[in-house]
C-alpha atoms as a PDB file:
ATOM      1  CA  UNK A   1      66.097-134.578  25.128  1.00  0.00           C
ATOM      2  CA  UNK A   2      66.271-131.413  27.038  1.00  0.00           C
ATOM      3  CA  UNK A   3      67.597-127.846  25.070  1.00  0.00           C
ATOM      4  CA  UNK A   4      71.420-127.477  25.218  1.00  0.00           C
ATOM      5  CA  UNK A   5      72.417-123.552  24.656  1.00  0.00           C
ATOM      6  CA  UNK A   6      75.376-123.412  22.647  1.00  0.00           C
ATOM      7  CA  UNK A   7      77.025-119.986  20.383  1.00  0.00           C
ATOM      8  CA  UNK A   8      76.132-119.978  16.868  1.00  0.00           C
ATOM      9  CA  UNK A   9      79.471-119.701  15.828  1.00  0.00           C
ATOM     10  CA  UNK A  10      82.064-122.151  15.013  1.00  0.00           C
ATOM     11  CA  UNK A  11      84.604-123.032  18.248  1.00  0.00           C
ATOM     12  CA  UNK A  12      87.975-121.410  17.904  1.00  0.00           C
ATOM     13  CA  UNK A  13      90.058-124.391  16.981  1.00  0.00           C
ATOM     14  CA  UNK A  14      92.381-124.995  14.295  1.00  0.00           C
ATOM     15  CA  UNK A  15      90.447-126.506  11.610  1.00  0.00           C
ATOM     16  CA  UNK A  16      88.048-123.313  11.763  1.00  0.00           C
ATOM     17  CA  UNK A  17      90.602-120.631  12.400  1.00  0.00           C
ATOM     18  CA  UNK A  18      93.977-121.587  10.681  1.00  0.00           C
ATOM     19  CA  UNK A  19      94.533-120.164   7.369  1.00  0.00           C
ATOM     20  CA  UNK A  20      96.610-123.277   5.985  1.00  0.00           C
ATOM     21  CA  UNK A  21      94.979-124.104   2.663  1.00  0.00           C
ATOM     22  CA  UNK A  22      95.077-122.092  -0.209  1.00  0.00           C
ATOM     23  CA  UNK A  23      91.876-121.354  -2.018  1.00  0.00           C
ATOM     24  CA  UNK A  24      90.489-122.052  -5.796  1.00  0.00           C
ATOM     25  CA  UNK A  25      91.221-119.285  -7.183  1.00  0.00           C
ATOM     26  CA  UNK A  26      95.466-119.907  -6.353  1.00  0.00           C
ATOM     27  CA  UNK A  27      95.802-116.655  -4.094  1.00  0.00           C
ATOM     28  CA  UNK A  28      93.249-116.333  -1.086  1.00  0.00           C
ATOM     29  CA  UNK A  29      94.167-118.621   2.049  1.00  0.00           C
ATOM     30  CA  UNK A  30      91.248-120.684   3.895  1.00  0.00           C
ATOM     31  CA  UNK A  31      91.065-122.956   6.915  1.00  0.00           C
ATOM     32  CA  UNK A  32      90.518-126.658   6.770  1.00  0.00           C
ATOM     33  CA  UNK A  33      86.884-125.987   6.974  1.00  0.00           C
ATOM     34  CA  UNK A  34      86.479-123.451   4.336  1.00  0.00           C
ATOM     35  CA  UNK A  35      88.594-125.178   1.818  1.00  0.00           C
ATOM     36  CA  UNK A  36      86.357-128.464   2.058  1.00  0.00           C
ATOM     37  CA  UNK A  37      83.387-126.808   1.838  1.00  0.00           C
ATOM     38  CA  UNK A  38      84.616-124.847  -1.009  1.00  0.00           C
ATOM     39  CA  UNK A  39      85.609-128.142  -2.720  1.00  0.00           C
ATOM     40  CA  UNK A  40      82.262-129.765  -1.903  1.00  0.00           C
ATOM     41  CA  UNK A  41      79.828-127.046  -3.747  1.00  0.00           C
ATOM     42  CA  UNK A  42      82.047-127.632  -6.911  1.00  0.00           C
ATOM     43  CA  UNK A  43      81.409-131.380  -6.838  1.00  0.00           C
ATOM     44  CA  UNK A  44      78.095-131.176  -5.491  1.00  0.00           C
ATOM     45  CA  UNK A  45      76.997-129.031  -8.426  1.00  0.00           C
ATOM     46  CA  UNK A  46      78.702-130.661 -10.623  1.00  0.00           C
ATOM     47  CA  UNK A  47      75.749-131.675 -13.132  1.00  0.00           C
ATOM     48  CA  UNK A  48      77.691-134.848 -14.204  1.00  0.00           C
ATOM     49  CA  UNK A  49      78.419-135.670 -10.857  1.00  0.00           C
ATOM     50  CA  UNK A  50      74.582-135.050  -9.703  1.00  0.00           C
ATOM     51  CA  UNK A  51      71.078-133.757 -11.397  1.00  0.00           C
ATOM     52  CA  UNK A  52      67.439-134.147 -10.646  1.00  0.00           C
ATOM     53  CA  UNK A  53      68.553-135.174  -6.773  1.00  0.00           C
ATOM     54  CA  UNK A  54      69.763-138.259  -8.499  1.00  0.00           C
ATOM     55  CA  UNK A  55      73.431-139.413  -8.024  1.00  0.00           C
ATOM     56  CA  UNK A  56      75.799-140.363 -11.945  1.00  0.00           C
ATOM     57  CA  UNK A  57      79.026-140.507 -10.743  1.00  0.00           C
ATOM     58  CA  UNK A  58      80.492-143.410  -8.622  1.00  0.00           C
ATOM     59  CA  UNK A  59      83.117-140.905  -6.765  1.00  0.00           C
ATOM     60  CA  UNK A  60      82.716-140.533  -3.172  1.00  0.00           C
ATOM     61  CA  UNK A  61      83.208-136.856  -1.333  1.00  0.00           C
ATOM     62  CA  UNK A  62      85.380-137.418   1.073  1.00  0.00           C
ATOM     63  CA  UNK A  63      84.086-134.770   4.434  1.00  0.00           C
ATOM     64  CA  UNK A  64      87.082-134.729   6.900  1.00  0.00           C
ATOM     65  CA  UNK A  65      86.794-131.340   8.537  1.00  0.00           C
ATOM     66  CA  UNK A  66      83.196-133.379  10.893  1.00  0.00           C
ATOM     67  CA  UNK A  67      85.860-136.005  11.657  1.00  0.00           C
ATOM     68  CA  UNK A  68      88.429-133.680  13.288  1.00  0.00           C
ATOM     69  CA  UNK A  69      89.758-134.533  17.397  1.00  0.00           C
ATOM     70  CA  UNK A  70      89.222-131.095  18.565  1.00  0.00           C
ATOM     71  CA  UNK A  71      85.871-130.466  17.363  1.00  0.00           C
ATOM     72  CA  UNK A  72      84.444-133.970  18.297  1.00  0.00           C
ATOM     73  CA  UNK A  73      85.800-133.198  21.989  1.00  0.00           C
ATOM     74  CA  UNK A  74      83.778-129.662  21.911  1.00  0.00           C
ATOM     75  CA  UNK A  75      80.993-131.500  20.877  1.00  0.00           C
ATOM     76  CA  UNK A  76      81.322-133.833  23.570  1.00  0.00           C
ATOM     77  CA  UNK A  77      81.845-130.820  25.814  1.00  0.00           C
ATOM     78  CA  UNK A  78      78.818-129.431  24.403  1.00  0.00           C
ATOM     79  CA  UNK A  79      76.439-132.512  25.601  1.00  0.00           C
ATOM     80  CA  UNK A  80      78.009-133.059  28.872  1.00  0.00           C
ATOM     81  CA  UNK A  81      79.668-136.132  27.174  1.00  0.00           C
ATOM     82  CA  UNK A  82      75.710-137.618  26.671  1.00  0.00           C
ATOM     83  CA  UNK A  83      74.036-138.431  23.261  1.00  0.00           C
ATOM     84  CA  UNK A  84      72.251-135.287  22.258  1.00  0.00           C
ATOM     85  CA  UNK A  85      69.107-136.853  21.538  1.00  0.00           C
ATOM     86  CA  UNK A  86      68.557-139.544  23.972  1.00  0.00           C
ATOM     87  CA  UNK A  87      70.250-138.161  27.225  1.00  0.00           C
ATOM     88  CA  UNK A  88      72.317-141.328  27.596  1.00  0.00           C
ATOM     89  CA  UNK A  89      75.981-141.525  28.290  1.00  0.00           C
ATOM     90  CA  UNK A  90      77.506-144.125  26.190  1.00  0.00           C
ATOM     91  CA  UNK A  91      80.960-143.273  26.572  1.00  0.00           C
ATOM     92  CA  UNK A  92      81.899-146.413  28.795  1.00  0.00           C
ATOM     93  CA  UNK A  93      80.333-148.619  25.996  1.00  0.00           C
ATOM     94  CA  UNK A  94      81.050-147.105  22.908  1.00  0.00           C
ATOM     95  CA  UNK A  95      82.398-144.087  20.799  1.00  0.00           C
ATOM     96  CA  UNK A  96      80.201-140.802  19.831  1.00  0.00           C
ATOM     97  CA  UNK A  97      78.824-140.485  16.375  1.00  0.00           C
ATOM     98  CA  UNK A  98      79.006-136.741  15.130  1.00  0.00           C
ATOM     99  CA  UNK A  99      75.352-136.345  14.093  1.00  0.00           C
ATOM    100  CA  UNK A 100      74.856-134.665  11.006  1.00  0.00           C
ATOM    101  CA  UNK A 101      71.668-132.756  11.937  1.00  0.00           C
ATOM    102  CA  UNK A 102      71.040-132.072   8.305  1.00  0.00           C
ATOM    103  CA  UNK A 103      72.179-135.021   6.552  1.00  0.00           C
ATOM    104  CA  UNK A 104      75.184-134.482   3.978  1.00  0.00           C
ATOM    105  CA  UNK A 105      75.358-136.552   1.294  1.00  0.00           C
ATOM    106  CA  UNK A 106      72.053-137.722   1.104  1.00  0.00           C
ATOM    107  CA  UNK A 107      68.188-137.640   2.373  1.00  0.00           C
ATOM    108  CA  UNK A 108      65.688-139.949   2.756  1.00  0.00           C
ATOM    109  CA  UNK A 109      62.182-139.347   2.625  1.00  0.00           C
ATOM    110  CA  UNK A 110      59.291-141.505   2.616  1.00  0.00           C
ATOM    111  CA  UNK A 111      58.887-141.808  -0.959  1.00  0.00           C
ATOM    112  CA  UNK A 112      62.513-141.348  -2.339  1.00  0.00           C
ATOM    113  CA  UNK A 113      66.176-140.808  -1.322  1.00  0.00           C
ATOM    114  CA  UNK A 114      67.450-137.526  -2.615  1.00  0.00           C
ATOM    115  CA  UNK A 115      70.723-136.829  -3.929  1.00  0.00           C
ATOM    116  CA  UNK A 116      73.017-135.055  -2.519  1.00  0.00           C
ATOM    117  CA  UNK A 117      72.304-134.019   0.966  1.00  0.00           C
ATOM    118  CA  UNK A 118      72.747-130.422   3.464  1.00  0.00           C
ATOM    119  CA  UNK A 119      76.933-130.981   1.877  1.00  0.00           C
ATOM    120  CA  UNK A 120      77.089-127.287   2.285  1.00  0.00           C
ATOM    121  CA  UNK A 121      76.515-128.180   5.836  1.00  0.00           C
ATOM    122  CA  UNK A 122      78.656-130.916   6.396  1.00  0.00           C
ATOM    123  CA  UNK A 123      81.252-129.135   8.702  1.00  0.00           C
ATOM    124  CA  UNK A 124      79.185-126.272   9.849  1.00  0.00           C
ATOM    125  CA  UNK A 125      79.770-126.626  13.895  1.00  0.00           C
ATOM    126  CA  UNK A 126      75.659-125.457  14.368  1.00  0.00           C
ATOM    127  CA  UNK A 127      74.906-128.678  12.158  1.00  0.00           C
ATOM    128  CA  UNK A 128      76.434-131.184  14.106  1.00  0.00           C
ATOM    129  CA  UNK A 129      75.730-133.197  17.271  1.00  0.00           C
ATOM    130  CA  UNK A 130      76.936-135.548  19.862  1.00  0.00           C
ATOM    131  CA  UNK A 131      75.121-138.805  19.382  1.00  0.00           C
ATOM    132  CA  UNK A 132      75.177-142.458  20.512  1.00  0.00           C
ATOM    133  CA  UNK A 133      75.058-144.844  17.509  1.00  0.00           C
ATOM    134  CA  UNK A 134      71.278-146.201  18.611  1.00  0.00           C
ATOM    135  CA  UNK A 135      70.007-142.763  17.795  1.00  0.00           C
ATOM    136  CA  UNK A 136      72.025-141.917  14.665  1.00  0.00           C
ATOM    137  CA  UNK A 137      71.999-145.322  12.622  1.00  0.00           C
ATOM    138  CA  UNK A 138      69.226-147.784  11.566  1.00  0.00           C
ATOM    139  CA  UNK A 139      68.731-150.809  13.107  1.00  0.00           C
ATOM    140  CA  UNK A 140      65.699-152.853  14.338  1.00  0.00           C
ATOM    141  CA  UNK A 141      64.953-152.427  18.005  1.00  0.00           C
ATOM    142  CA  UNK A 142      62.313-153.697  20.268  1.00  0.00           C
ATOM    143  CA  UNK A 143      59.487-151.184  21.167  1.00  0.00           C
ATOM    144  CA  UNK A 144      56.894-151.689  24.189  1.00  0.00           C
ATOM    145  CA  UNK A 145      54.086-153.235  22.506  1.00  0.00           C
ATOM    146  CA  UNK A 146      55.503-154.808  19.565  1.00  0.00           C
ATOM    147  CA  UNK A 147      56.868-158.568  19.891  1.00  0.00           C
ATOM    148  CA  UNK A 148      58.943-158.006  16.404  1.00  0.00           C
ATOM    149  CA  UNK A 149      61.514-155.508  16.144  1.00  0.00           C
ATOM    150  CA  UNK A 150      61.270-152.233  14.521  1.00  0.00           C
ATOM    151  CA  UNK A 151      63.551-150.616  12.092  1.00  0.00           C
ATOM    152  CA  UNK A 152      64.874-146.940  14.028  1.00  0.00           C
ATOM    153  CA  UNK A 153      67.067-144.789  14.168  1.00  0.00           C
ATOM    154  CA  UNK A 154      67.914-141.549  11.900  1.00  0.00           C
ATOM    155  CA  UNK A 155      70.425-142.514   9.141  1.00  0.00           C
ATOM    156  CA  UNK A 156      69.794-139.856   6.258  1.00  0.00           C
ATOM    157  CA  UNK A 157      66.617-138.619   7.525  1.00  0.00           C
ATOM    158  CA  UNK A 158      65.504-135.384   7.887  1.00  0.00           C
ATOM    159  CA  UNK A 159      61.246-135.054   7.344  1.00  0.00           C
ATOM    160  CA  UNK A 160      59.597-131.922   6.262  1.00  0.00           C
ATOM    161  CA  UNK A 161      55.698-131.430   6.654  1.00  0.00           C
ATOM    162  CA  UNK A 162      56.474-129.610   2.990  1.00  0.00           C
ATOM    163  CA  UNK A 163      58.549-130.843   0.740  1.00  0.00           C
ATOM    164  CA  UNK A 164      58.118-127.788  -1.754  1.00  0.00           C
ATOM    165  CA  UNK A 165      60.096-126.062   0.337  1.00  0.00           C
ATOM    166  CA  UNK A 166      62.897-127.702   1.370  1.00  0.00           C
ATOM    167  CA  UNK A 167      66.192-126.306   0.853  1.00  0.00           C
ATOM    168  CA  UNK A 168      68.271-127.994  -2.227  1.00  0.00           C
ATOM    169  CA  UNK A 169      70.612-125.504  -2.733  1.00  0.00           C
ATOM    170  CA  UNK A 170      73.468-123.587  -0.826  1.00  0.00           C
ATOM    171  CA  UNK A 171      72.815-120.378  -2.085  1.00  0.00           C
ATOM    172  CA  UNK A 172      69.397-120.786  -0.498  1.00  0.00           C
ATOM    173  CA  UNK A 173      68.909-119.129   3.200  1.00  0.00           C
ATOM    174  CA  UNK A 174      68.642-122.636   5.240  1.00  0.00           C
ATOM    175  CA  UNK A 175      66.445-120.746   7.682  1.00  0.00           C
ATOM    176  CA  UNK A 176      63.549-120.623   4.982  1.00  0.00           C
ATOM    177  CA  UNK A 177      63.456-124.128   5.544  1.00  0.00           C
ATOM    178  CA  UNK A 178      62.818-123.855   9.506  1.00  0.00           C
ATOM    179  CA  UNK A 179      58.863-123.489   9.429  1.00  0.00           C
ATOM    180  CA  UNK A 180      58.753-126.525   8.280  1.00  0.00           C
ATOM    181  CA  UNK A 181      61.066-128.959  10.115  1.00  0.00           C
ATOM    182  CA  UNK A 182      59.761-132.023  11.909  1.00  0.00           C
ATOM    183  CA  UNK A 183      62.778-132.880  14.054  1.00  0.00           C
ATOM    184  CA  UNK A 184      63.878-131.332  16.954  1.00  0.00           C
ATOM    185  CA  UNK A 185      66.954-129.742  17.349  1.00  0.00           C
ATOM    186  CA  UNK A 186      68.171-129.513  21.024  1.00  0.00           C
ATOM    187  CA  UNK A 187      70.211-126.517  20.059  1.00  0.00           C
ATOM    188  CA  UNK A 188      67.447-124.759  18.420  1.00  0.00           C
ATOM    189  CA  UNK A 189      63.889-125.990  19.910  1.00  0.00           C
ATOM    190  CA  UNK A 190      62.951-126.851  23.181  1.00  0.00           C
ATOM    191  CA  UNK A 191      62.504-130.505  23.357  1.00  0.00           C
ATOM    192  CA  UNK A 192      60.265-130.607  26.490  1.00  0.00           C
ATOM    193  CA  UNK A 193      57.400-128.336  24.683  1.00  0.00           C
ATOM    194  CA  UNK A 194      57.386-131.036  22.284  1.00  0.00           C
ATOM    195  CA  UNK A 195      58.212-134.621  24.692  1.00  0.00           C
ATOM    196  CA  UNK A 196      56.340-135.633  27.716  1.00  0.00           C
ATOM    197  CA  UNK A 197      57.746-139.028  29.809  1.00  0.00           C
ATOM    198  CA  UNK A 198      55.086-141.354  31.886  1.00  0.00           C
ATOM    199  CA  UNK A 199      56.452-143.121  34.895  1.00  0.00           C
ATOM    200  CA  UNK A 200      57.358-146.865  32.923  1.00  0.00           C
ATOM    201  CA  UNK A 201      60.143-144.785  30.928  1.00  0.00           C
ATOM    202  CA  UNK A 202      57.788-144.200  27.505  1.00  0.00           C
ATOM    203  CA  UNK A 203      58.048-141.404  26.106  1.00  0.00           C
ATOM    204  CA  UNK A 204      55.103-139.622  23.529  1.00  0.00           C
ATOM    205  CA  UNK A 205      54.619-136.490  21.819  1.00  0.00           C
ATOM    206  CA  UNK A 206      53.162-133.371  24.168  1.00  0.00           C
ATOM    207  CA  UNK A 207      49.491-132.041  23.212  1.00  0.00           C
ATOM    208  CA  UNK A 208      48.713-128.953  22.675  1.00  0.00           C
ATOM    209  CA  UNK A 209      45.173-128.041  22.417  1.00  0.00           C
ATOM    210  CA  UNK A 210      44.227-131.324  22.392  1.00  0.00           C
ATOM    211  CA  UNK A 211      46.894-132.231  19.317  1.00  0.00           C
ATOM    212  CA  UNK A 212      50.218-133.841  19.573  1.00  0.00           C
ATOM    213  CA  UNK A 213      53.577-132.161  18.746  1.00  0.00           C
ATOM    214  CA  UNK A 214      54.287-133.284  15.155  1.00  0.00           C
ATOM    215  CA  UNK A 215      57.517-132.567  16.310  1.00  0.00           C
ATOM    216  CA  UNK A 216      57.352-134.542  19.221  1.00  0.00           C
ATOM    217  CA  UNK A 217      55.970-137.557  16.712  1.00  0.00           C
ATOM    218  CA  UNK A 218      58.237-137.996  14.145  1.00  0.00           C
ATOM    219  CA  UNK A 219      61.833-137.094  16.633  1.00  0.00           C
ATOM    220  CA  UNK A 220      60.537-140.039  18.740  1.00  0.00           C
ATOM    221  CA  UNK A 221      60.608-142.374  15.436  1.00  0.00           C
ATOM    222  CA  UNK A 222      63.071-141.029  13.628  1.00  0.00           C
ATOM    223  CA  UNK A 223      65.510-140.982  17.288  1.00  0.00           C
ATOM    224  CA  UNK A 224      64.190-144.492  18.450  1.00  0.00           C
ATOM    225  CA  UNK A 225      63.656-142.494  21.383  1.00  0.00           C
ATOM    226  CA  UNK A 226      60.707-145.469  22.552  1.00  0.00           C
ATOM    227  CA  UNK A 227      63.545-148.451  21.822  1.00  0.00           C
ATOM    228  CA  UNK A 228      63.080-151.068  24.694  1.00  0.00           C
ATOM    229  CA  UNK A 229      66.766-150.693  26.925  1.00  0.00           C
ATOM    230  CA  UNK A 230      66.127-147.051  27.003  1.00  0.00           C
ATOM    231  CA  UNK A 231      62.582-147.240  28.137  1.00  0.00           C
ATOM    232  CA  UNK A 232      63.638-149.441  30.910  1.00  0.00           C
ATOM    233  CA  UNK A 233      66.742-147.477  31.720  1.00  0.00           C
ATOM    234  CA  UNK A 234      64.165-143.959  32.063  1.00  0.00           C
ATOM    235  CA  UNK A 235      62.148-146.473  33.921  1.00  0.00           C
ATOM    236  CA  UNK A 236      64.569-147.326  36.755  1.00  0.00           C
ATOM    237  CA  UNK A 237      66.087-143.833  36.704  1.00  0.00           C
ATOM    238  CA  UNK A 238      62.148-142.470  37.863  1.00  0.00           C
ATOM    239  CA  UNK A 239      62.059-145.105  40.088  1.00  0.00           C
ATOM    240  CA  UNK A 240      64.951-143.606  41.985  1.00  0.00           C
ATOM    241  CA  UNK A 241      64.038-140.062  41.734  1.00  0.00           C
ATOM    242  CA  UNK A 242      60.538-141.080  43.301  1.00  0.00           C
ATOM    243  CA  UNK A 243      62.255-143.062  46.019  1.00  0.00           C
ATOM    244  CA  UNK A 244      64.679-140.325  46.980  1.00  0.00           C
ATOM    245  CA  UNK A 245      61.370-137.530  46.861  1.00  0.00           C
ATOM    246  CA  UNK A 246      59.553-140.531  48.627  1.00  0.00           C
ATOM    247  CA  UNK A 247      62.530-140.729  51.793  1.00  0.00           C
ATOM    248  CA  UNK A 248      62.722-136.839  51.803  1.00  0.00           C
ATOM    249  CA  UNK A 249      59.324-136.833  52.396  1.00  0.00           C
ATOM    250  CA  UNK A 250      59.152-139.082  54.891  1.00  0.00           C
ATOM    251  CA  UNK A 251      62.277-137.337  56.812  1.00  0.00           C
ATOM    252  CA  UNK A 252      60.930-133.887  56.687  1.00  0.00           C
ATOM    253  CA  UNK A 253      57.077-135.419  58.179  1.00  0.00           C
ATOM    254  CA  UNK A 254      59.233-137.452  60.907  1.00  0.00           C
ATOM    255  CA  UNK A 255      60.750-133.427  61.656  1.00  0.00           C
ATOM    256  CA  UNK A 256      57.788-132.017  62.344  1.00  0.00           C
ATOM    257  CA  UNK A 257      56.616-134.955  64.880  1.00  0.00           C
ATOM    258  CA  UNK A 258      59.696-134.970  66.510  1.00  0.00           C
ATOM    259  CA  UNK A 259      59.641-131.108  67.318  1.00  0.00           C
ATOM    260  CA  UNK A 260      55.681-132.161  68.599  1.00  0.00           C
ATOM    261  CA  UNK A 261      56.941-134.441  70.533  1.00  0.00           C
ATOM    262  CA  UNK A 262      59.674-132.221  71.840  1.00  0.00           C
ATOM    263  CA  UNK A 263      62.635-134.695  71.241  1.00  0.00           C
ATOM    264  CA  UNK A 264      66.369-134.441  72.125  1.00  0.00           C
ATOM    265  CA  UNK A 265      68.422-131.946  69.355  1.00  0.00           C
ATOM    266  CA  UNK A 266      70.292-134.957  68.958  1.00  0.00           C
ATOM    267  CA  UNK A 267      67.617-136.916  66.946  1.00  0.00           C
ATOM    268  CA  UNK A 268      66.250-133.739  65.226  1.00  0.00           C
ATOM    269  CA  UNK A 269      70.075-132.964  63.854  1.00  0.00           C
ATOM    270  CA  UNK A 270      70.161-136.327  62.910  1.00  0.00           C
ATOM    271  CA  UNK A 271      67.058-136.547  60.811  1.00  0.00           C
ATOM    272  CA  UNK A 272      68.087-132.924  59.369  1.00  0.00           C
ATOM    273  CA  UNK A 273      71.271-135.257  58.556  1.00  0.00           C
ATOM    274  CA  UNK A 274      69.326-137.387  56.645  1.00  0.00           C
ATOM    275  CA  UNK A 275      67.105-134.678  54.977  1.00  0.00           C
ATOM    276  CA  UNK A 276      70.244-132.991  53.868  1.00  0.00           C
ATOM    277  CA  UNK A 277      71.503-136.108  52.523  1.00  0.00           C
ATOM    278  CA  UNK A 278      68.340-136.518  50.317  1.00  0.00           C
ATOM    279  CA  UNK A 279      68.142-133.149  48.532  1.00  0.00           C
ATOM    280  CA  UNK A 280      72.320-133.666  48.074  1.00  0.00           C
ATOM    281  CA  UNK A 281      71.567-136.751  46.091  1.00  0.00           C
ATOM    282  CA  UNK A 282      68.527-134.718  44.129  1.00  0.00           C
ATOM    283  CA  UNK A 283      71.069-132.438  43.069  1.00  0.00           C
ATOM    284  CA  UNK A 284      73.179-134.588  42.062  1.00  0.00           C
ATOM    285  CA  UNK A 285      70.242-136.425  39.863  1.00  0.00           C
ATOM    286  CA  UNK A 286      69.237-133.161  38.016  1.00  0.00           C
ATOM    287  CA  UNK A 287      73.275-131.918  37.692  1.00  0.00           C
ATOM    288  CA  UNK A 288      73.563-130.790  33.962  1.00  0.00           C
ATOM    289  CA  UNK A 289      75.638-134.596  33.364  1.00  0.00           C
ATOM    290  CA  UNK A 290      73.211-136.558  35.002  1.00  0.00           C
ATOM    291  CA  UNK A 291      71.384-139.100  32.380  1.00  0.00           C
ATOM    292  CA  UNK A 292      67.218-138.234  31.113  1.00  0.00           C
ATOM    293  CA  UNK A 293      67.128-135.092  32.467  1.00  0.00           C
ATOM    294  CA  UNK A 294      63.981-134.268  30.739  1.00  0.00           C
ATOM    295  CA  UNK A 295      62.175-137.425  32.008  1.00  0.00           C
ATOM    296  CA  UNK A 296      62.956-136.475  35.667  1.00  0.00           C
ATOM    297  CA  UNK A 297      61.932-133.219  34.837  1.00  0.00           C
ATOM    298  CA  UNK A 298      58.757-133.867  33.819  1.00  0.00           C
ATOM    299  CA  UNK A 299      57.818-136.341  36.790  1.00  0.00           C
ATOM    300  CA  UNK A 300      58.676-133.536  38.978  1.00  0.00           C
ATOM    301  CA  UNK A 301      56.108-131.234  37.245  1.00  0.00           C
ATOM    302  CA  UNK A 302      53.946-134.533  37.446  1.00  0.00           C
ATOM    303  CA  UNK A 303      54.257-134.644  40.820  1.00  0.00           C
ATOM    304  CA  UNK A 304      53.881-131.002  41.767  1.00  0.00           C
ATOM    305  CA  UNK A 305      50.385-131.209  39.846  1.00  0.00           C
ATOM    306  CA  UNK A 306      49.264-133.930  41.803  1.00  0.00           C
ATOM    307  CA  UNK A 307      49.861-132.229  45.181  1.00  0.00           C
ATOM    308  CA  UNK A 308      52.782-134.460  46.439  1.00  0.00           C
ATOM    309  CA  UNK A 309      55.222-131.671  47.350  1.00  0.00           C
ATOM    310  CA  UNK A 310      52.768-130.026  49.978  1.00  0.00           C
ATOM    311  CA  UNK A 311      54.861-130.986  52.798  1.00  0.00           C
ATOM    312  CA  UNK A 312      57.752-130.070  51.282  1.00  0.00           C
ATOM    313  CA  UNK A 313      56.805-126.777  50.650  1.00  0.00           C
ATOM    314  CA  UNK A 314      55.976-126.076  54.440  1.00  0.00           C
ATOM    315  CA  UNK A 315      59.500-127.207  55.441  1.00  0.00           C
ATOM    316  CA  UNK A 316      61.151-124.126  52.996  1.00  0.00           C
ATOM    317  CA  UNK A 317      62.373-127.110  50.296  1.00  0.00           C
ATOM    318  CA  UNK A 318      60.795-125.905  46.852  1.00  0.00           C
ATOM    319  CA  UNK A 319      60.960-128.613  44.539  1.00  0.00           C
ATOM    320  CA  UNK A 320      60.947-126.698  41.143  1.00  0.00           C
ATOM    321  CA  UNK A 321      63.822-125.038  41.976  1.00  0.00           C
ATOM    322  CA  UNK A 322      65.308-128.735  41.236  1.00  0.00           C
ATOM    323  CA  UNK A 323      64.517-128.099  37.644  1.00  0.00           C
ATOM    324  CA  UNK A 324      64.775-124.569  36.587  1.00  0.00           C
ATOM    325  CA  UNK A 325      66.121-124.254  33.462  1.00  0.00           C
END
């Protein structure tokens, strides 16, 4: 999961900027958007429809304005057409999910499921992500470590380390709430003060201090984030970025002996060739649609720390400027 910058503001397409719908009241005009969620606070609040977070009516909302062409493209736009969460592109193998980052019309927390949801939310643009289904529904997966499979994935989730204080109520500032969260939001936080990546493809929560991210903790749970294909496909993607580091190395330490051993300019614009070729193809791994980003990121910190770029350096190629953000 790496940060994705994107404006606060809704995208200028129809369903948030055309007036079509006519308001409550019989006079003022709203968009798509505005109307629903003017709709949904009447029902929500409704106290035969819901009271004490419990659901009484059998009705179902229905929330179209999340569902809408344009905005799911934007959002695909938005992610560089990769699950916002997970880094993967899915979109050979199956269709996005429009994450709800605040769930809608319901939340579950360890010790209850609350009723309703973030409905206020449910077509606010800032709210909503690009996600591949492994991330956004529940399902049992297989873990490294565990033989049995483990129930992941985020459903209706949405953890708070208080749950005084979250938000049940849309006339209630949702930043109060923020102190508080325990997921990460790639549009808000930056994931990679919170995720660190070891070479096999696992991923755990960053220390600080000594202490892991709580943040770090619960988004790999509640994300599946450690489910077995995805560890393996980090895996083999790290593989590749060391082998490519590993042949640029080895091209740039074959430059210097062939200039000490005073070879033809053929062979030395040859190997240059070569070298060329390798930092085109490390481009090309940390381009903003290139899969696990942060992974590859963080082996290149890795790396750095361990002294393996010193070569590198004294040939004028800085490898941090692979991942500069």
């Amino acid at each position: 999961m790496i940060r994705v910058a994107r404006p606060a503001a809704n995208p200028q397409i129809p369903v948030y900027v055309d007036k079509t719908c006519t308001g409550a009241d019989g006079t003022s005009k709203l968009t798509r958007y505005e109307h629903e969620r003017e709709k949904a606070i009447v029902f929500f609040t409704d106290p035969s429809n819901y009271l004490g977070d419990k659901k009484l009516c059998k009705t179902k909302f229905a929330f179209l304005t999340y569902k809408n062409s344009k905005l799911l493209e934007h959002l695909v736009s938005d992610f560089n057409g990769k699950c916002a969460y997970c880094e993967s592109d899915f979109r050979a193998v199956t269709p996005s999910d429009v994450e709800h980052y605040r769930p809608k019309a319901a939340i579950t927390t360890p010790t209850a499921k609350l009723a309703p949801g973030y409905f206020w939310l449910a077509g606010d643009y800032s709210n909503l992500l690009n996600s591949c289904p492994d991330c956004n529904r529940p399902r049992k997966h297989k873990v490294p470590g565990q033989t049995k499979g483990t129930l992941l994935g985020k459903g209706s989730q949405f953890p708070l380390s208080d749950e005084t204080l979250r938000v049940r109520s849309h006339q209630v500032a949702i930043a109060s709430e923020n102190g508080v969260r325990l997921l990460l939001d790639p549009c808000h936080d930056n994931p990679e003060d919170h995720l660190e990546f070891e070479a096999n493809g696992n991923v755990r929560a960053r220390k600080h201090e000594g202490v892991e991210s709580a943040m770090g903790l619960h988004s790999i749970d509640v994300y599946a984030l450690r489910r077995m294909h995805l560890v393996q496909k980090r895996c083999g993607v790290l593989l590749d970025l060391a082998a490519v580091f590993g042949e640029l190395n080895h091209h740039v330490e074959n430059d210097n002996l062939l200039r000490e051993q005073a070879s033809s300019q053929e062979l030395i614009d040859r190997n240059m060739i070569r070298i060329q070729c390798c930092m085109s193809k490390l481009i090309s791994m940390f381009s903003k649609t290139s899969e696990y980003i942060a992974a590859k990121r963080d082996w290149v910190r890795k790396a750095d720390a361990n002294g393996q770029f010193v070569a590198l350096r004294a040939f004028k190629i800085e490898p941090l400027d692979l991942i500069s953000t």
